[in-house]
Protein backbone atom coordinates (compact mmCIF):
# COMPACT_ATOMS: atom_id res chain seq x y z
CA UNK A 1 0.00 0.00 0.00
CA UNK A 2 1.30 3.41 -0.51
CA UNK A 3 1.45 5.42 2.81
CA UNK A 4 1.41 8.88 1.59
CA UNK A 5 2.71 11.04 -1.39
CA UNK A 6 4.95 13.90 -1.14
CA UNK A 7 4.81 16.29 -4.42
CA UNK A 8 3.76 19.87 -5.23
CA UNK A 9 -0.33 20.91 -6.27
CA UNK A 10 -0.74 21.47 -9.27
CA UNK A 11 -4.32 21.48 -9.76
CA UNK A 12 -7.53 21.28 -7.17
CA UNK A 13 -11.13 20.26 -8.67
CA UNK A 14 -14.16 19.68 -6.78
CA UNK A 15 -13.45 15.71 -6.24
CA UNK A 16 -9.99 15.26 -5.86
CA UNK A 17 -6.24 17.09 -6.22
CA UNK A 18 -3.61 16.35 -8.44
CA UNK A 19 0.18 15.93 -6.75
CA UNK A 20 2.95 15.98 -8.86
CA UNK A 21 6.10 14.30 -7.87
CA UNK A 22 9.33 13.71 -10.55
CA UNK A 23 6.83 14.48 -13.14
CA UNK A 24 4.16 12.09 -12.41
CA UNK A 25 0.53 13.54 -11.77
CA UNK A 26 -1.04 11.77 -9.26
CA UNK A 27 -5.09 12.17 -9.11
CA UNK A 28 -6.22 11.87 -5.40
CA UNK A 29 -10.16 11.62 -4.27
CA UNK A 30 -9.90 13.49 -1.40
CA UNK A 31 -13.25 14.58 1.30
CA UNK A 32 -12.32 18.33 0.29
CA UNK A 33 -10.19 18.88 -1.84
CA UNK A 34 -9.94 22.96 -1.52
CA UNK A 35 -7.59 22.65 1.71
CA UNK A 36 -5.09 22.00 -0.97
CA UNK A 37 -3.80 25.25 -2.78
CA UNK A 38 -1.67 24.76 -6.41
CA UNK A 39 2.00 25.74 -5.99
CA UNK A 40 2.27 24.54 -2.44
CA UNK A 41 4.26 21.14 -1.16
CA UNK A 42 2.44 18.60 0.75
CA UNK A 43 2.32 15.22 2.04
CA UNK A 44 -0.80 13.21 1.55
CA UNK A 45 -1.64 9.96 3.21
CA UNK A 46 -3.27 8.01 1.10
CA UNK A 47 -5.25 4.84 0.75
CA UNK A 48 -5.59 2.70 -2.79
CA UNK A 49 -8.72 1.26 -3.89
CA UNK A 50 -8.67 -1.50 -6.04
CA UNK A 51 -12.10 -3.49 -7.26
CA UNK A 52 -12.15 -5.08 -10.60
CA UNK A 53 -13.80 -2.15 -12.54
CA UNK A 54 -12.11 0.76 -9.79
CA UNK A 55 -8.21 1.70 -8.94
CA UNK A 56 -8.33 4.59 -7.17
CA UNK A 57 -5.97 6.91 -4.74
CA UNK A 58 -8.13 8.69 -1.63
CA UNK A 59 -5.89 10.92 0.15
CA UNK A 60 -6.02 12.93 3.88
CA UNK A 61 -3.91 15.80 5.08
CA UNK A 62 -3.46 13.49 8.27
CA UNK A 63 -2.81 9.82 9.13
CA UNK A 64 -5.82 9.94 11.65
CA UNK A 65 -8.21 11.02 9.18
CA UNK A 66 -7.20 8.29 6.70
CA UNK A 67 -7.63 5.84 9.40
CA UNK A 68 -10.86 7.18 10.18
CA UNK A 69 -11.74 6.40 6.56
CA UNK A 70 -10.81 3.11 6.51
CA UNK A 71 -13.05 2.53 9.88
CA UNK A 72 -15.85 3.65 7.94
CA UNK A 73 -14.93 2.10 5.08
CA UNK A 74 -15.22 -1.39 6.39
CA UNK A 75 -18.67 -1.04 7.69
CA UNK A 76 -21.20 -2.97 5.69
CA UNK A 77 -22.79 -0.24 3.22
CA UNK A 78 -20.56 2.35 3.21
CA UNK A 79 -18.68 2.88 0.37
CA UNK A 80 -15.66 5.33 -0.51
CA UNK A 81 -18.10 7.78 -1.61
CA UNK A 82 -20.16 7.67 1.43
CA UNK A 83 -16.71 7.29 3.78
CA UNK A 84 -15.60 10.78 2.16
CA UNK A 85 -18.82 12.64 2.53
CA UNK A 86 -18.64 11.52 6.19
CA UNK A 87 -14.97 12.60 6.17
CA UNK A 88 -16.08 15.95 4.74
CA UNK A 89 -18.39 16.97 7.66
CA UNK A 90 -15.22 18.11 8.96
CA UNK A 91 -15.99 16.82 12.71
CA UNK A 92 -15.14 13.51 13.50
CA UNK A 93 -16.30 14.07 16.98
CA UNK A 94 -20.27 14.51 16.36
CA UNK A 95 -19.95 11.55 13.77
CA UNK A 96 -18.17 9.93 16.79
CA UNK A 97 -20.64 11.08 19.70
CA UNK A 98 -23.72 9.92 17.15
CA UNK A 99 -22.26 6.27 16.83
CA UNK A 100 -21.61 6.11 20.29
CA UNK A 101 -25.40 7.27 21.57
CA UNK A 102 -27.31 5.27 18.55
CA UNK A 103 -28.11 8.13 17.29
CA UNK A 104 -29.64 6.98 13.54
CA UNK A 105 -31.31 10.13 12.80
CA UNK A 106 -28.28 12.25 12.49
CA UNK A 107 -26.23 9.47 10.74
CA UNK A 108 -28.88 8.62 8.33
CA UNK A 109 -28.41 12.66 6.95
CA UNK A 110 -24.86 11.63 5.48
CA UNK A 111 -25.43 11.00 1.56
CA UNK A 112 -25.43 6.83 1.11
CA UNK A 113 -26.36 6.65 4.65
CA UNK A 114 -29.85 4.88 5.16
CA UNK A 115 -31.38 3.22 8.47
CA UNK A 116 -30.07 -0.30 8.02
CA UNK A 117 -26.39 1.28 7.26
CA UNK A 118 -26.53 3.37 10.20
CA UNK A 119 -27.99 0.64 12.26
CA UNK A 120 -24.40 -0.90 11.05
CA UNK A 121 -22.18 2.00 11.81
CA UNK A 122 -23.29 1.75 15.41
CA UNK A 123 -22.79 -1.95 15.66
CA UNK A 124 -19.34 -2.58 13.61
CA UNK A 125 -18.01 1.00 15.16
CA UNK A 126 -19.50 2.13 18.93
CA UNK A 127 -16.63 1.60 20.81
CA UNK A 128 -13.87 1.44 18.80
CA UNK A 129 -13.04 4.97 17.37
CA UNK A 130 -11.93 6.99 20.72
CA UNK A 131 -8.51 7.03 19.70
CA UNK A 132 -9.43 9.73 16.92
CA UNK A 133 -11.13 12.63 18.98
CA UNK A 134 -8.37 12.83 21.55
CA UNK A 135 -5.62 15.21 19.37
CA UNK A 136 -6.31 19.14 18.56
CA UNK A 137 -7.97 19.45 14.99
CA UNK A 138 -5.52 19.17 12.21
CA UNK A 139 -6.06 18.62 8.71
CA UNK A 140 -9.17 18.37 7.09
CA UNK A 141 -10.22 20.41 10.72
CA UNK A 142 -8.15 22.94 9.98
CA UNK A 143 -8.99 26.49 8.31
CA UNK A 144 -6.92 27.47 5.66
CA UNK A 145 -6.64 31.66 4.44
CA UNK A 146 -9.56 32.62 1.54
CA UNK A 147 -7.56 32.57 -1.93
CA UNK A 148 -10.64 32.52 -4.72
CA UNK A 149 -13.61 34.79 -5.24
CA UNK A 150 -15.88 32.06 -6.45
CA UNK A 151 -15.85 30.17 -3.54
CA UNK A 152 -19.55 29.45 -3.37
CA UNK A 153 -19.83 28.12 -6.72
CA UNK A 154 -16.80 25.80 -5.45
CA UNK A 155 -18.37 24.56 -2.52
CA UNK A 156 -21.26 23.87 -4.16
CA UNK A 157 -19.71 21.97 -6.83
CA UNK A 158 -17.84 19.77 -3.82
CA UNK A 159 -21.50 19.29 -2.26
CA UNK A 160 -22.61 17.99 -5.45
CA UNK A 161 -19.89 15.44 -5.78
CA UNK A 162 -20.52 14.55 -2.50
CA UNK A 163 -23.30 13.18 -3.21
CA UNK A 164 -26.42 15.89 -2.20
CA UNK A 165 -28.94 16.85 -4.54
CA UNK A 166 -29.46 20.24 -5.90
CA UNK A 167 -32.82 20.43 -3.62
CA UNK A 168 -30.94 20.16 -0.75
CA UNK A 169 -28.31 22.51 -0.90
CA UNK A 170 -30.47 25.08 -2.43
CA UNK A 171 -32.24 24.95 1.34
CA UNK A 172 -28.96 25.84 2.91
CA UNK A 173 -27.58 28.15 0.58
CA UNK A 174 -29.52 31.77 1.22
CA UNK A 175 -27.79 31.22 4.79
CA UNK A 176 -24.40 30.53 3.42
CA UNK A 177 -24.47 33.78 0.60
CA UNK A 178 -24.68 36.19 3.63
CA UNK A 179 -21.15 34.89 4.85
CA UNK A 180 -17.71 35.82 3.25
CA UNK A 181 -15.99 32.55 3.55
CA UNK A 182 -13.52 30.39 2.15
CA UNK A 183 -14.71 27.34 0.11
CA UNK A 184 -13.46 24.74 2.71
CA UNK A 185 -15.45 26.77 5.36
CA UNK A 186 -18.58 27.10 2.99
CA UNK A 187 -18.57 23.38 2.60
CA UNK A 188 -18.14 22.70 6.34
CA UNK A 189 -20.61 25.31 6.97
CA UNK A 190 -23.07 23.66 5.03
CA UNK A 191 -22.76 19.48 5.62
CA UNK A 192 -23.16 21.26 9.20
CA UNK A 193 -26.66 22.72 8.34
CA UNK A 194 -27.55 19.77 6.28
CA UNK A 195 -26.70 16.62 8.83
CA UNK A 196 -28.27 19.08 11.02
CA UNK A 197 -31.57 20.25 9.34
């Protein structure tokens, strides 16, 4: 498995980045992808997904979140997709404190995520993921400096990928166009209002 990839940005689309390293582009799925800004260096820790019709690269700005993924991953029903719109919520902890008190109404708001899944997530994972709430927010947690003015648009395109219709972010987004944010913080801002409309 390859543990992470160290390489330059050199491009950021709603779904994943691309890293270059000694010429090579590589495309990583990542939960948002607009943490990453072309031109600067990073390291990526990454996960490969192989199926017999998939090969894919998912990538996290911190071994902890990757981890995280994989927990979710391995839950019955939850696919990468549905892993990385989880992931893209931005706060483990909730997704953490839901698992751990049943609580199927606020998983079952996650894209993918339906009562018999959740009903899983609780079972395969109450217990088990304490280890990844007890370090200051890093990463994917934390808030990087505004750099575009179409931001919006952006987040809305990452929404989309995620996996939420059009109706429901158009019910969170009159709150969201009275803010100045940056697009991580307008998609954070509104998985928040949406797992918790």
């Amino acid at each position: 498995m390859i543990e992470h990839i160290n390489g330059k940005i050199v491009h950021v689309s709603a779904e994943y980045t691309v890293l270059e390293v000694s010429g090579i582009g590589y495309q990583i799925l990542c939960p948002n992808p607009f943490i990453y800004r072309v031109g600067q260096i990073e390291t990526i820790y990454t996960f490969q997904y192989v199926r017999e019709d998939v090969l894919a690269l998912y990538g996290f700005k911190a071994r902890k979140e990757r981890d995280l993924f994989l927990k979710l991953l391995n839950v019955s029903g939850i696919g990468p997709k549905g892993a990385l719109a989880i992931m893209a919520f931005g706060q483990p902890e909730q997704v953490i404190r839901a698992i751990e008190a049943e609580d199927e109404t606020f998983l079952v708001k996650f894209p993918g995520v339906g009562k018999k899944t959740a009903r899983q997530m609780i079972l395969d994972l109450k217990g088990k993921l304490s280890v990844f709430t007890d370090e200051p927010a890093e990463g994917l947690f934390a808030t990087p400096a505004p750099d575009h003015s179409d931001q919006l648009d952006e987040a809305v395109e990452a929404l989309t990928a995620l996996g939420y219709a059009k109706k429901e972010i158009n019910k969170v987004l009159p709150s969201l166009k009275k803010e100045d944010l940056t697009t991580d913080q307008y998609i954070r801002k509104a998985l928040q209002k949406l797992v918790n409309h």
